[in-house]
Every structure is written in C-alpha cells, then in structure tokens.
N, C-alpha and C. Protein backbone atom coordinates (compact mmCIF):
# COMPACT_ATOMS: atom_id res chain seq x y z
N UNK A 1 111.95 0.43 127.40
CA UNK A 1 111.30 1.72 127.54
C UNK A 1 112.09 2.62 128.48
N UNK A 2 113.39 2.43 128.30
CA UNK A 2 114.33 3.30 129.34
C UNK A 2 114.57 4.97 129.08
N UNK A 3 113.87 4.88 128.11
CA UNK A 3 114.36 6.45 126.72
C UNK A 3 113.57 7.86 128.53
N UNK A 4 112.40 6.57 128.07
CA UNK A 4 111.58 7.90 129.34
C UNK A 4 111.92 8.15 130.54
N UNK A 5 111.88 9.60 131.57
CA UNK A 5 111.96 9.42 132.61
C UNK A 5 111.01 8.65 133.86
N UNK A 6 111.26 8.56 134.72
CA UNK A 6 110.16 8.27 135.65
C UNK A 6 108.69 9.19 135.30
N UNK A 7 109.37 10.44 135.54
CA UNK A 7 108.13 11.95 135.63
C UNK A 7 107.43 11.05 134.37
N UNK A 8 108.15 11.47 133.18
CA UNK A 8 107.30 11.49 131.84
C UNK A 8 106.52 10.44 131.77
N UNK A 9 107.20 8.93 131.99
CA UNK A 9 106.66 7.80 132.21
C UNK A 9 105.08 7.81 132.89
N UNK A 10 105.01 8.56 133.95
CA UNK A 10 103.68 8.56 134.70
C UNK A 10 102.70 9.93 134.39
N UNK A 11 103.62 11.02 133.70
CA UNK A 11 102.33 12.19 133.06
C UNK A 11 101.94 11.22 131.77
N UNK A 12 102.74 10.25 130.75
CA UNK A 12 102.30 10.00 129.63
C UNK A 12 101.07 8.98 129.98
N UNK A 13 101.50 8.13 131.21
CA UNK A 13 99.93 7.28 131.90
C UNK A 13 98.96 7.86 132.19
N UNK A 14 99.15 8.98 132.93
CA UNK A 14 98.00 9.69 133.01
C UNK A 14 97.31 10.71 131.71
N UNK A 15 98.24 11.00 130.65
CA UNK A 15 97.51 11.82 129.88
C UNK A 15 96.57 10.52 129.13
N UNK A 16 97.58 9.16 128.60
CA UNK A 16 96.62 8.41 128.19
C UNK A 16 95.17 7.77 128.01
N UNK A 17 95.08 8.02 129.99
CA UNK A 17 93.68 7.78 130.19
C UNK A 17 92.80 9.09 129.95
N UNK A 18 93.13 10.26 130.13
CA UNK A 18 92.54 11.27 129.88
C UNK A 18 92.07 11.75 128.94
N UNK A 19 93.06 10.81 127.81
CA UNK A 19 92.47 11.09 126.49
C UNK A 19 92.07 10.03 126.07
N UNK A 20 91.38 8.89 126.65
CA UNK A 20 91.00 7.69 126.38
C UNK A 20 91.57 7.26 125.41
N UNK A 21 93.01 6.70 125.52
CA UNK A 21 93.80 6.25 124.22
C UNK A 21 93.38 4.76 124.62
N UNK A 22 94.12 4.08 123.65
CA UNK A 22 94.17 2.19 123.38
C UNK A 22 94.27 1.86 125.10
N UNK A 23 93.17 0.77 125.12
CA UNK A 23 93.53 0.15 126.49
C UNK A 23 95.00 -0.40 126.47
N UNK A 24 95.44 -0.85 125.62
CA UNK A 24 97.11 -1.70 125.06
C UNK A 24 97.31 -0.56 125.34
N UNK A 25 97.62 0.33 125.29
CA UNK A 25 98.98 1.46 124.96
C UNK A 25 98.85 1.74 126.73
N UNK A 26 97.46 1.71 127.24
CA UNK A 26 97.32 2.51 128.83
C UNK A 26 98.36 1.22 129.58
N UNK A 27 97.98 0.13 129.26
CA UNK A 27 98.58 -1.19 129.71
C UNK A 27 100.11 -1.55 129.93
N UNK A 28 100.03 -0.90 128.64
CA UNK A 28 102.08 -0.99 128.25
C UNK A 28 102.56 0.08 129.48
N UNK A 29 101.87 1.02 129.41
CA UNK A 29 102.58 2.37 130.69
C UNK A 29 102.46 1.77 131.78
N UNK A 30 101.46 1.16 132.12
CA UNK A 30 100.96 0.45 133.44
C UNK A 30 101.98 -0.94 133.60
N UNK A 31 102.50 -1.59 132.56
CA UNK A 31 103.10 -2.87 133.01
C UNK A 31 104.91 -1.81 133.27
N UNK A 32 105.60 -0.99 132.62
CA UNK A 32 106.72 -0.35 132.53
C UNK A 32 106.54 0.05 134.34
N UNK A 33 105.52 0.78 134.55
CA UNK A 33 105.36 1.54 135.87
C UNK A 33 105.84 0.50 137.09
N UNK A 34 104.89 -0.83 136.85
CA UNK A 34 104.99 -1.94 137.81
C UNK A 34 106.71 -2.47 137.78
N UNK A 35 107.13 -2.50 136.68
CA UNK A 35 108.18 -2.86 136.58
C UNK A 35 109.60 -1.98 137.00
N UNK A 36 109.12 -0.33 137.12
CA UNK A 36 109.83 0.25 138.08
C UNK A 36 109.43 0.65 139.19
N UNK A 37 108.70 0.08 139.54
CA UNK A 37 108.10 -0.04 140.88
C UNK A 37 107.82 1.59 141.15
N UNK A 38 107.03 1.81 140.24
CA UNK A 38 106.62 3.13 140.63
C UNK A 38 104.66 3.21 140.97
N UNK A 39 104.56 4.23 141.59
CA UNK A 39 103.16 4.77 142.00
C UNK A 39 102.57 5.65 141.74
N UNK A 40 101.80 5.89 140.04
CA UNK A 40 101.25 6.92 139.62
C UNK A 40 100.51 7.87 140.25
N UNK A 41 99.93 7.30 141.15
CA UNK A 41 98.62 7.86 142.05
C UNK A 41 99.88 9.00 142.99
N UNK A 42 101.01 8.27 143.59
CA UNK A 42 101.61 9.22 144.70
C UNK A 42 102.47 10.23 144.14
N UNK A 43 103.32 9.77 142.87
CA UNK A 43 104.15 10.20 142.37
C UNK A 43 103.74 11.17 140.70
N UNK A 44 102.86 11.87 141.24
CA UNK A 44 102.27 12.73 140.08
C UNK A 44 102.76 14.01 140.44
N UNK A 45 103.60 14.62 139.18
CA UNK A 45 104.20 15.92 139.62
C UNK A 45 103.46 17.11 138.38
N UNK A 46 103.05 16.56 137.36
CA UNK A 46 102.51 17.72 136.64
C UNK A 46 101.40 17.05 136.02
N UNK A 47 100.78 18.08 135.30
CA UNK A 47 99.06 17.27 134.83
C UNK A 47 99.28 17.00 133.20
C-alpha cells in the first residue's frame, strides 16, 4: 500500500469511518497506519 501518501493514507481512514464503510476496509487503513507508525488522531491535516 505504498501508492498512498502518509496525508491520504490517514484522510482515507478517517473518511472511511465517516462514511461507515466495511469494518475490513477501516482495518486494512488501520493495520497500514500501525505499520508506518503513524497517528491518525495527531497527524490529521484535512477533513
């Protein structure tokens, strides 16, 4: 999942839940995130 940036990586997590998509699909963003050791919650730059 390298195609994405960081940014996009964590607006596409957050739009996911917002639009209540597949728990799998919220999961897959959520395991990629952990795996670049990133922090959706701190590192949110657009909605």
């Amino acid at each position: 999942m390298e195609v994405l940036s960081d940014e996009l990586l964590i607006d596409a997590y957050h739009s996911a839940i917002l639009f209540d998509l597949e728990p799998d699909f919220i999961q897959l963003l959520s395991a990629e995130m952990i795996r670049r050791e990133l922090n959706p919650d701190l590192e949110r730059i657009t909605a």
